[in-house]
N, C-alpha and C. Protein backbone atom coordinates (compact mmCIF):
# COMPACT_ATOMS: atom_id res chain seq x y z
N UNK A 1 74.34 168.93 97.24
CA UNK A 1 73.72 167.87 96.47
C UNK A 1 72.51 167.28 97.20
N UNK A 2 72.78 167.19 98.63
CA UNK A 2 71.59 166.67 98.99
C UNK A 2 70.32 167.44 99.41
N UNK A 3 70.94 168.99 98.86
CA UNK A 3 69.75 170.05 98.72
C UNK A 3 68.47 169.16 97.65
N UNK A 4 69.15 168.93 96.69
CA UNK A 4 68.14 167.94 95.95
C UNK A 4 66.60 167.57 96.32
N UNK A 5 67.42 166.61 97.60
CA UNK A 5 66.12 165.80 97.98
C UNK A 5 64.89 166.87 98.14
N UNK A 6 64.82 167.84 98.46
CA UNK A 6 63.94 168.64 99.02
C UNK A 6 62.85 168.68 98.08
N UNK A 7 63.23 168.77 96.85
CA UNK A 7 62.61 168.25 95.65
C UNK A 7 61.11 167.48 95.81
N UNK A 8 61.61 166.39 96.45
CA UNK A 8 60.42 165.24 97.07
C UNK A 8 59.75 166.36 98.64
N UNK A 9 58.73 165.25 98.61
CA UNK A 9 58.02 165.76 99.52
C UNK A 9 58.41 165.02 101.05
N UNK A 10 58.72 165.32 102.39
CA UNK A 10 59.14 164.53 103.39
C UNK A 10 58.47 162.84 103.13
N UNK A 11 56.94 163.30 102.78
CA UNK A 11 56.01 161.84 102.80
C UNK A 11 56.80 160.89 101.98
N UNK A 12 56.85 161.42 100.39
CA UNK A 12 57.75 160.77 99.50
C UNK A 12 58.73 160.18 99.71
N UNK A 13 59.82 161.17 100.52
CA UNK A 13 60.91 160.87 100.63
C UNK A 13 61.55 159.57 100.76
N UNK A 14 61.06 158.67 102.09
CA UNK A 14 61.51 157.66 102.16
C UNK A 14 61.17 156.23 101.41
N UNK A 15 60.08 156.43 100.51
CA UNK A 15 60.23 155.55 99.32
C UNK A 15 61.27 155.40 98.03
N UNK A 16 62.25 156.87 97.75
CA UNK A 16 63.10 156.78 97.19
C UNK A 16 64.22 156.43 97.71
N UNK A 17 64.50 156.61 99.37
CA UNK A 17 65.86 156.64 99.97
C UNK A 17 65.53 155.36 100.13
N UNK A 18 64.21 154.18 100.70
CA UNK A 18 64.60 152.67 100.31
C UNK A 18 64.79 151.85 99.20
N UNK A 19 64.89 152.32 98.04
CA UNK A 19 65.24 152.30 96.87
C UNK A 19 66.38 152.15 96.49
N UNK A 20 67.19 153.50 97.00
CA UNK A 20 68.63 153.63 96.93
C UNK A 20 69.05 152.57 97.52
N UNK A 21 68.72 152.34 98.75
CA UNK A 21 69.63 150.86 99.66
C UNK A 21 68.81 150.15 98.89
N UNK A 22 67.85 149.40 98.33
CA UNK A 22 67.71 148.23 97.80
C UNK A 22 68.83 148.43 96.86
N UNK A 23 69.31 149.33 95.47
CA UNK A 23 70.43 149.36 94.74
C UNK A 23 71.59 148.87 95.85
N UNK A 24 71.99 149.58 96.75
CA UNK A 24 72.88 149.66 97.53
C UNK A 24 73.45 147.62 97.86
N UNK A 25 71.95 147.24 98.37
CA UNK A 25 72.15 146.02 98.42
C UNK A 25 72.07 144.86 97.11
N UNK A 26 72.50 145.68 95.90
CA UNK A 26 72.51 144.44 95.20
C UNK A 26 71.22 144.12 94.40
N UNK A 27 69.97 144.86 94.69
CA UNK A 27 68.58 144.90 94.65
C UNK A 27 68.39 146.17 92.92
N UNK A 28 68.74 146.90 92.38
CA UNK A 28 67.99 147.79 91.73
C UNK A 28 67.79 149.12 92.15
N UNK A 29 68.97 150.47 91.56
CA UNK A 29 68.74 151.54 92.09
C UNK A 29 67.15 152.02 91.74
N UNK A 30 66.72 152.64 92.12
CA UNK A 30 65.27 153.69 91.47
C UNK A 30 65.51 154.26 90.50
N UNK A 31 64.33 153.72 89.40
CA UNK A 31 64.65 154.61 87.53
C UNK A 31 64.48 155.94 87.75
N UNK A 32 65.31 156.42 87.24
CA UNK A 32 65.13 158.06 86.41
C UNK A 32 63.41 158.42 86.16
N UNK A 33 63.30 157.56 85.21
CA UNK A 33 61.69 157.43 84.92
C UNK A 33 60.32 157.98 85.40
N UNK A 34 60.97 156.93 87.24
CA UNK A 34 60.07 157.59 87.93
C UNK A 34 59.91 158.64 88.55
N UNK A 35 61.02 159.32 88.41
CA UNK A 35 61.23 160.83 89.07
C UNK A 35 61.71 162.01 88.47
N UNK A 36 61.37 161.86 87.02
CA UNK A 36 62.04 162.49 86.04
C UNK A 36 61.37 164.07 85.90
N UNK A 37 60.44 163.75 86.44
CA UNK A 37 59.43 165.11 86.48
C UNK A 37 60.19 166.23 87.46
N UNK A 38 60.78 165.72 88.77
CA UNK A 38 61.48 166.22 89.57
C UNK A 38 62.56 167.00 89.35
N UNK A 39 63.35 165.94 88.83
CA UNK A 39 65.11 166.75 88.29
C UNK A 39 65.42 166.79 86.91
N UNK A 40 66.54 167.30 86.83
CA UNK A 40 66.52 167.17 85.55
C UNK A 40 67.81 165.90 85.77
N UNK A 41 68.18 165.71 84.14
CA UNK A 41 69.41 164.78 84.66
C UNK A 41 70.48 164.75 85.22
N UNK A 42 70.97 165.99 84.83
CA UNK A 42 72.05 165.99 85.86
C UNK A 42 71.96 165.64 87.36
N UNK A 43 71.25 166.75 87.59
CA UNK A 43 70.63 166.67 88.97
C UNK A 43 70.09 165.02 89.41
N UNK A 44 70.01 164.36 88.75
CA UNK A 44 69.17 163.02 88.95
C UNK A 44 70.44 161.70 89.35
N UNK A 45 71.39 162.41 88.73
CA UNK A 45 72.73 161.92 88.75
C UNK A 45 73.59 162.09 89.72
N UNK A 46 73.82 163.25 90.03
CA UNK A 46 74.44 163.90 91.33
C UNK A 46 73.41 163.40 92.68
N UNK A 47 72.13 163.17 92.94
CA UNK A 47 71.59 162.84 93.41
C UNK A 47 71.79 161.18 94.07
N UNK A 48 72.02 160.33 92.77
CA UNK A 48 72.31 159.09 93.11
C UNK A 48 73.36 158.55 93.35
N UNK A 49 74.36 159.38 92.86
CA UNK A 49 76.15 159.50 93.59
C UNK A 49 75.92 159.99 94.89
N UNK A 50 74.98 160.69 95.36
CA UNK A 50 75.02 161.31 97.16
C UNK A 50 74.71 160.99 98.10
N UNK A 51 73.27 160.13 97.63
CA UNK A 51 72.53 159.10 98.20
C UNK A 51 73.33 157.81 98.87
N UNK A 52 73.78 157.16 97.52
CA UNK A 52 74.53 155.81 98.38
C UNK A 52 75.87 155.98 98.74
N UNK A 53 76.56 156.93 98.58
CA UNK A 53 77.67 157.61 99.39
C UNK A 53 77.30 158.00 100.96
N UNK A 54 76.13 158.95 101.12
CA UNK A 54 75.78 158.72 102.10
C UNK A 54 75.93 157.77 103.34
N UNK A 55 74.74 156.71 102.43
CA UNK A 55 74.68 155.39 103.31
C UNK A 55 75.82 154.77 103.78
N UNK A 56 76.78 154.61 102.41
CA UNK A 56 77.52 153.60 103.06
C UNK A 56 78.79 154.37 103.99
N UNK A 57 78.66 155.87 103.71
CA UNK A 57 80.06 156.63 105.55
C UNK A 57 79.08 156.43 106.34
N UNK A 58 77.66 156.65 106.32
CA UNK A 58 77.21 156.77 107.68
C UNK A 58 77.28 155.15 108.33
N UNK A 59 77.16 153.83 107.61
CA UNK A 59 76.86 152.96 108.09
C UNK A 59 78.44 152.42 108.07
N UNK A 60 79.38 152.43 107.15
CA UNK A 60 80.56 151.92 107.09
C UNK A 60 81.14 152.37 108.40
N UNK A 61 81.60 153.96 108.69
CA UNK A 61 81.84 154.29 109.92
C UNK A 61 81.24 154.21 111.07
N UNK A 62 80.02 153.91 110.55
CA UNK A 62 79.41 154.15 112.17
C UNK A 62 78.92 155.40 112.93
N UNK A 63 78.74 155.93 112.18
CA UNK A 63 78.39 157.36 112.35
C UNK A 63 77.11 157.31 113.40
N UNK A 64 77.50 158.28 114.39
CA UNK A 64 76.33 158.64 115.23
C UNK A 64 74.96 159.31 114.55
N UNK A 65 74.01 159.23 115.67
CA UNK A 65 72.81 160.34 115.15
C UNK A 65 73.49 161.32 114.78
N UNK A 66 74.41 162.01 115.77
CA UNK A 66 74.50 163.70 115.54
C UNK A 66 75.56 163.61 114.66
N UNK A 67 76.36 162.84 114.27
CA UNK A 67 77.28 162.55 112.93
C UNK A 67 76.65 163.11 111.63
N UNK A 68 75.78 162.12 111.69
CA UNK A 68 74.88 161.95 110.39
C UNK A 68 73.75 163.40 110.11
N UNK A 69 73.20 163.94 111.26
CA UNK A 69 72.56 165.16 111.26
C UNK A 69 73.36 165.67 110.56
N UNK A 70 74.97 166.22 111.38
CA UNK A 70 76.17 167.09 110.79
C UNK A 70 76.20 167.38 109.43
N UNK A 71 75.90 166.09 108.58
CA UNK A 71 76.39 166.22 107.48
C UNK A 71 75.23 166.37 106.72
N UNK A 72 74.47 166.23 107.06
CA UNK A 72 72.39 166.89 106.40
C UNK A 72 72.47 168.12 107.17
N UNK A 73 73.40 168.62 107.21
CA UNK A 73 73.01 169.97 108.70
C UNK A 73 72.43 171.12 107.12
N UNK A 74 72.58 171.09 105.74
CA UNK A 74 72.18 172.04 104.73
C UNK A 74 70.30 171.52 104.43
N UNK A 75 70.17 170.68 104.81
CA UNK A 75 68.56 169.43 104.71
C UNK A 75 67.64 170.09 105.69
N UNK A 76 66.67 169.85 105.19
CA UNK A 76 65.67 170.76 106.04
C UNK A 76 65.06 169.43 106.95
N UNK A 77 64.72 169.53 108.33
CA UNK A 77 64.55 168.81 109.51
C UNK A 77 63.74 167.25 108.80
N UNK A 78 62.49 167.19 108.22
CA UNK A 78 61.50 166.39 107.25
C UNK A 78 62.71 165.68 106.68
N UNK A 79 63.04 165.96 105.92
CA UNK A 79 63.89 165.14 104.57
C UNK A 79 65.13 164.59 105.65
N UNK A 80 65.86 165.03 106.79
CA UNK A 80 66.96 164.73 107.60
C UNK A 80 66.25 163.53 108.21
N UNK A 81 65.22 163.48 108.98
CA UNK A 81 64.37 163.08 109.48
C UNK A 81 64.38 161.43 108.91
N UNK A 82 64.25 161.55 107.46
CA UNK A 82 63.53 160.31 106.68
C UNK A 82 64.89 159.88 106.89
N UNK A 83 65.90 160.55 106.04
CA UNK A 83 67.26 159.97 105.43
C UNK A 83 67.41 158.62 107.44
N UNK A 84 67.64 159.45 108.60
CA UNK A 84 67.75 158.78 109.64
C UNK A 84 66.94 157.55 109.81
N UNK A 85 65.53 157.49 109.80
CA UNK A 85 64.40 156.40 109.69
C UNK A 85 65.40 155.21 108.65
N UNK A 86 65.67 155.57 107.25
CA UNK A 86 66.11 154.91 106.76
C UNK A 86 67.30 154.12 107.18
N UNK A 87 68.25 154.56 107.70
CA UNK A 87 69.60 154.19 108.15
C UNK A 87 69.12 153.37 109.29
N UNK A 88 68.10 153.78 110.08
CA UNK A 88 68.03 152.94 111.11
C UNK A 88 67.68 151.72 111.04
N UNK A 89 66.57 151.89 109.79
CA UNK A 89 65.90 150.54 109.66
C UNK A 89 66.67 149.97 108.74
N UNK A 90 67.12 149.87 108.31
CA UNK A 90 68.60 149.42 106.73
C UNK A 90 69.53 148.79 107.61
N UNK A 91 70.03 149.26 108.43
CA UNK A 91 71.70 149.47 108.86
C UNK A 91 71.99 148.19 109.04
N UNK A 92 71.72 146.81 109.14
CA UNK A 92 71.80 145.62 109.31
C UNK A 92 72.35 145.22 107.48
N UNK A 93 70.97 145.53 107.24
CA UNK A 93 71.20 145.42 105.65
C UNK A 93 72.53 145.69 105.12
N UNK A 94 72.76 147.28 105.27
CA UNK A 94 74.04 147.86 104.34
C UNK A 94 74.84 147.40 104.62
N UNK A 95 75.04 147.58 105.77
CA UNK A 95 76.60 146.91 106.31
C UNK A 95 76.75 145.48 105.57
N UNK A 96 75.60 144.57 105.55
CA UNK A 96 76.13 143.31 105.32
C UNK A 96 76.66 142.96 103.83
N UNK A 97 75.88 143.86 103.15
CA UNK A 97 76.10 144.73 102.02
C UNK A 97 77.79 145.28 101.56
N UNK A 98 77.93 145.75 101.96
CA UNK A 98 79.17 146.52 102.33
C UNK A 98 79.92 145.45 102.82
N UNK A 99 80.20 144.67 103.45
CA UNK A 99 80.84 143.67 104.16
C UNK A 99 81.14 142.26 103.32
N UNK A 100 79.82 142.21 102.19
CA UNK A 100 79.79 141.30 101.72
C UNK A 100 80.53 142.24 99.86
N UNK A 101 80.41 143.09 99.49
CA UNK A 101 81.12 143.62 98.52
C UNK A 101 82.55 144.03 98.81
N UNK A 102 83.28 143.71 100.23
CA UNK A 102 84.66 144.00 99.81
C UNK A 102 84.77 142.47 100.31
N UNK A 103 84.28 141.34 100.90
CA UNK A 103 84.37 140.12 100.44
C UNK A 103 83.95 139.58 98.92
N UNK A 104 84.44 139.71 98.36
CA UNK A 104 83.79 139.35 97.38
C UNK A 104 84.91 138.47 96.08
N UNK A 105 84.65 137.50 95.68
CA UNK A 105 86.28 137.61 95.05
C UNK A 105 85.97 138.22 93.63
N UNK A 106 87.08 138.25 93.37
CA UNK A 106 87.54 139.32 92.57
C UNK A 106 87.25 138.72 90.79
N UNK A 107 87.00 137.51 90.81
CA UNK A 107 86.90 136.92 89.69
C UNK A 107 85.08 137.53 88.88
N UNK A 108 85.07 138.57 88.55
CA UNK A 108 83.82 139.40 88.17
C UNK A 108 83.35 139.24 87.06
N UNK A 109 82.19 138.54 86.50
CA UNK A 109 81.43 138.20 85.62
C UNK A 109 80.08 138.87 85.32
N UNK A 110 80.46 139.21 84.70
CA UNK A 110 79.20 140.44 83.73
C UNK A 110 78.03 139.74 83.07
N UNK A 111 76.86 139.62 83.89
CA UNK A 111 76.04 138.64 83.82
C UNK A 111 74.65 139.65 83.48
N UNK A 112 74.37 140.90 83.43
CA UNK A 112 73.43 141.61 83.02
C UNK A 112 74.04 143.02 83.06
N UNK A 113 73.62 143.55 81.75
CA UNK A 113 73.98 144.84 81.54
C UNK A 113 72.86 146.15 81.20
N UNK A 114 72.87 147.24 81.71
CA UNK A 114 71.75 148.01 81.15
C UNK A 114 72.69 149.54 80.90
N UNK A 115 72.11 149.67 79.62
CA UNK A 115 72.64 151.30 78.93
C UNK A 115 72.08 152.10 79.28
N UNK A 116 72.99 152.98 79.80
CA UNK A 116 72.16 154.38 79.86
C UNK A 116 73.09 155.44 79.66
N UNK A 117 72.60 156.43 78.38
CA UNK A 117 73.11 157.80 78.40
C UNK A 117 73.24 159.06 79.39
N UNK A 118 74.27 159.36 79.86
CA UNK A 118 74.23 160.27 80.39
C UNK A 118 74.47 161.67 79.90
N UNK A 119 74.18 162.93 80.43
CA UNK A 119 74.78 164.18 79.38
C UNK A 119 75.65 164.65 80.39
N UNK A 120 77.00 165.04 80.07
CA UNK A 120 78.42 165.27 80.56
C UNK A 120 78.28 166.37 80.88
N UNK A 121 78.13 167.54 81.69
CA UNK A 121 78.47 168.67 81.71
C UNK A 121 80.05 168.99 81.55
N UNK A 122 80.70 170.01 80.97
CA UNK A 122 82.03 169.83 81.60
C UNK A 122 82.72 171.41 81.60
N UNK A 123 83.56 171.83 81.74
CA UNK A 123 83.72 173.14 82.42
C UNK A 123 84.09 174.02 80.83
N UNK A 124 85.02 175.34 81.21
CA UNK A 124 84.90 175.61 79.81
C UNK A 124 86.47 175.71 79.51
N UNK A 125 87.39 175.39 80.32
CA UNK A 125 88.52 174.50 79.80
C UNK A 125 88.74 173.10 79.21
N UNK A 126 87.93 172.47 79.74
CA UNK A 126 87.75 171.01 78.85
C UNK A 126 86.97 171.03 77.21
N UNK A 127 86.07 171.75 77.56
CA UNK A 127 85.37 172.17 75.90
C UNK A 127 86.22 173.01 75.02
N UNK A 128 87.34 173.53 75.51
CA UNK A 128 87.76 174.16 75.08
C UNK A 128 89.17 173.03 73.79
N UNK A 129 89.18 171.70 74.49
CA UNK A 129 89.55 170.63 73.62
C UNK A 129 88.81 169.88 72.59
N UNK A 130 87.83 170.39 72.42
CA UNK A 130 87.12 169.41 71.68
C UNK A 130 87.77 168.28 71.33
N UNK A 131 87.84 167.34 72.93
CA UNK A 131 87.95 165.86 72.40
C UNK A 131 86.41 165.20 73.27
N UNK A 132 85.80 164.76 72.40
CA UNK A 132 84.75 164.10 72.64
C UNK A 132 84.69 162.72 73.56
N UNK A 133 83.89 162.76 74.71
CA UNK A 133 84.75 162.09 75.71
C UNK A 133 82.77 160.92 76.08
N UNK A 134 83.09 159.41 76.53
CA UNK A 134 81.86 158.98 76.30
C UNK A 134 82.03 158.18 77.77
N UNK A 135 81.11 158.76 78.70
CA UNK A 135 80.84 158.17 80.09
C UNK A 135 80.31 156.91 80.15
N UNK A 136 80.69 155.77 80.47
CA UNK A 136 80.25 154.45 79.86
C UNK A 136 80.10 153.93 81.47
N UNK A 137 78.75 153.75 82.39
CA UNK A 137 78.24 153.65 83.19
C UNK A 137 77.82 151.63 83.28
N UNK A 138 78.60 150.33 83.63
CA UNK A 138 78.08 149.75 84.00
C UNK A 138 77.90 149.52 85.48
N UNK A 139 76.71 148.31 85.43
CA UNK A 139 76.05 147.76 86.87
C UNK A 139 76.43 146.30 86.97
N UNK A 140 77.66 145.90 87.71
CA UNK A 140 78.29 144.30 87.51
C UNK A 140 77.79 143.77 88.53
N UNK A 141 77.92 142.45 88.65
CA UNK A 141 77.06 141.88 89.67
C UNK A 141 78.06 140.83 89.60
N UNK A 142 78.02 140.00 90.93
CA UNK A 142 79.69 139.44 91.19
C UNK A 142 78.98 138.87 92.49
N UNK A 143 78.74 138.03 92.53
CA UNK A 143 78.35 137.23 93.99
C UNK A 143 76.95 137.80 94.18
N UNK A 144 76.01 137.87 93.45
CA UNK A 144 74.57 138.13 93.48
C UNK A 144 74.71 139.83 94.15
N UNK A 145 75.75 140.82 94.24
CA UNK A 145 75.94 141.91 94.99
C UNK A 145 75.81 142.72 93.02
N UNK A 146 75.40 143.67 93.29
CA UNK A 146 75.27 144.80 92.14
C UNK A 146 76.23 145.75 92.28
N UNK A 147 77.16 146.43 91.83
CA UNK A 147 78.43 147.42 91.89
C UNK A 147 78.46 148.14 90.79
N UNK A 148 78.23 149.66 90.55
CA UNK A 148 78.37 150.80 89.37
C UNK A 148 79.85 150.75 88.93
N UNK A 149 80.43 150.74 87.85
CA UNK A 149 81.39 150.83 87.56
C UNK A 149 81.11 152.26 86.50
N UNK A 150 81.92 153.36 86.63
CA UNK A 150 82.21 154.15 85.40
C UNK A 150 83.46 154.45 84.38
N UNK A 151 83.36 154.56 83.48
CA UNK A 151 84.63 154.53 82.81
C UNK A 151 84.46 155.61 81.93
N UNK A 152 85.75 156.51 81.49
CA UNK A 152 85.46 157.34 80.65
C UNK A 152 86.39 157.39 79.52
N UNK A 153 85.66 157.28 78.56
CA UNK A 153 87.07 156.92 76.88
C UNK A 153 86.79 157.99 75.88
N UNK A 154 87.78 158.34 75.18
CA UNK A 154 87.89 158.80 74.27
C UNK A 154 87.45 157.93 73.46
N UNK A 155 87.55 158.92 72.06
CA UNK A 155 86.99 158.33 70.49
C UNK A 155 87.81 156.83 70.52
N UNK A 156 89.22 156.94 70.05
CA UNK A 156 90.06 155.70 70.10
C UNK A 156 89.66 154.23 71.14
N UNK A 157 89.57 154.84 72.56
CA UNK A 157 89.28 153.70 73.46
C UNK A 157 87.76 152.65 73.02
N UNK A 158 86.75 153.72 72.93
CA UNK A 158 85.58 153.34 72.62
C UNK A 158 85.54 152.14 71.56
N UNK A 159 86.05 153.03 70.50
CA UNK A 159 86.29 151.66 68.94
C UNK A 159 86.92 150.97 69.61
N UNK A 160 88.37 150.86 70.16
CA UNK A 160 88.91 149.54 70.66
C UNK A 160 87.83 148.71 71.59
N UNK A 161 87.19 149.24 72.61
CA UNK A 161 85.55 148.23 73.28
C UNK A 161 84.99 147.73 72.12
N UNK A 162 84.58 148.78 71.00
CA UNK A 162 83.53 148.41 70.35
C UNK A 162 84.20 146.82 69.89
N UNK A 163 85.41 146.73 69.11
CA UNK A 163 85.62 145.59 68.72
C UNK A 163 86.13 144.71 69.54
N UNK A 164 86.21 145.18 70.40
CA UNK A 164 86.49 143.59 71.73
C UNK A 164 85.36 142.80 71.93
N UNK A 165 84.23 143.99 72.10
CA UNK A 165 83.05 143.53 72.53
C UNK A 165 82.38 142.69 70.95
N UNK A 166 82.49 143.21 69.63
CA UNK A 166 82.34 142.23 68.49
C UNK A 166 83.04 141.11 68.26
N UNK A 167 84.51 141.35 68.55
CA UNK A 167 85.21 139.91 68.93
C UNK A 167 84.55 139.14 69.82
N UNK A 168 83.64 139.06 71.26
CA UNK A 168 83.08 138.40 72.38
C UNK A 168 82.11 138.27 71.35
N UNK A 169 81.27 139.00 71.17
CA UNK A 169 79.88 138.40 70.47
C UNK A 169 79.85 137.30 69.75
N UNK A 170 80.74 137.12 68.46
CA UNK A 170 81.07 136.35 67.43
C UNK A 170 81.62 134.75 68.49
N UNK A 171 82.68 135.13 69.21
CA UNK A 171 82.61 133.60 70.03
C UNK A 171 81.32 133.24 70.48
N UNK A 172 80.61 134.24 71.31
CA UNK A 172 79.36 133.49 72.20
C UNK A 172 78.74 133.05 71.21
N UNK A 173 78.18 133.66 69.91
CA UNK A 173 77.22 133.06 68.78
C UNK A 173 77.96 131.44 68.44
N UNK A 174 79.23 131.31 68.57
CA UNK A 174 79.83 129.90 67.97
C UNK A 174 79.41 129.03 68.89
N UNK A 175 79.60 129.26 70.20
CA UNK A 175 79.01 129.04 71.51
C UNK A 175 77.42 127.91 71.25
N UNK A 176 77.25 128.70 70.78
CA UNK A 176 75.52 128.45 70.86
C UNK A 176 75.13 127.11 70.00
């Protein structure tokens, strides 16, 4: 997955990987948008699941230089290179980041939401059910910290959201 990055150019590189830690911290992952020319979606996806996974074993554990090489050891020297620059100069950041999202209490209020479609790949035993399955991707924010939540529902689950979420609407409008 993190063959990916190679994609970008070394120069590039570390304008997207401070991106990722601004998401990381609560800040705004990097749009699709701007790099759409690059990957396709999938790829754009798997990319941003690898990225802040990354960050947060190398910085959660503590991972050495040659830790962190280890696991870019498939990354060509340039792109290994940046990913390190980044961690070095971040690593205050994430952690506090990280430190401050499993402090966090638990009482989570959904204070901005943004949609986005994703396209599911899925193998050819699962298609082989045709049950239509809908990846429902939010970004919660809970103590000014930003956190991806994914969920995945069937037809049934979905309508049951849909009208929870029309039941909420109809109060907040009384609200008003």
């Amino acid at each position: 997955m993190m063959k990916l990055l190679e994609k970008l150019s070394p120069a590039e590189c570390p304008k997207l990987l401070h991106r990722v830690v601004d998401g990381l911290c609560g800040r705004g992952y990097p749009r699709r948008t701007d790099y759409g020319d690059r990957w396709s979606l999938s790829e754009w996806t798997e990319l941003m699941n690898a990225l802040p996974s990354l960050f947060r074993l190398a910085i959660g554990k503590k991972y050495s230089d040659q830790e962190i090489q280890e696991l870019l050891a498939d990354l060509d020297s340039g792109h290994a290179e940046a990913i390190l620059q980044v961690v070095h100069s971040r690593q205050e950041e994430i952690r506090h980041a990280l430190v401050e999202r499993t402090n966090a209490v638990s009482s989570t209020q959904l204070q901005d939401f943004n949609w986005q479609i994703k396209l599911a790949l899925s193998s050819d035993k699962l298609s082989a059910l045709h049950t239509p399955l809908l990846n429902l991707s939010l970004d919660l924010k809970e103590n000014a910290i930003q956190r991806p939540v994914s969920i995945e529902m069937n037809r049934e689950e979905l309508q049951t959201l849909i009208s929870a979420l029309e039941a909420a609407n109809k109060v907040v409008l009384q609200l008003k």
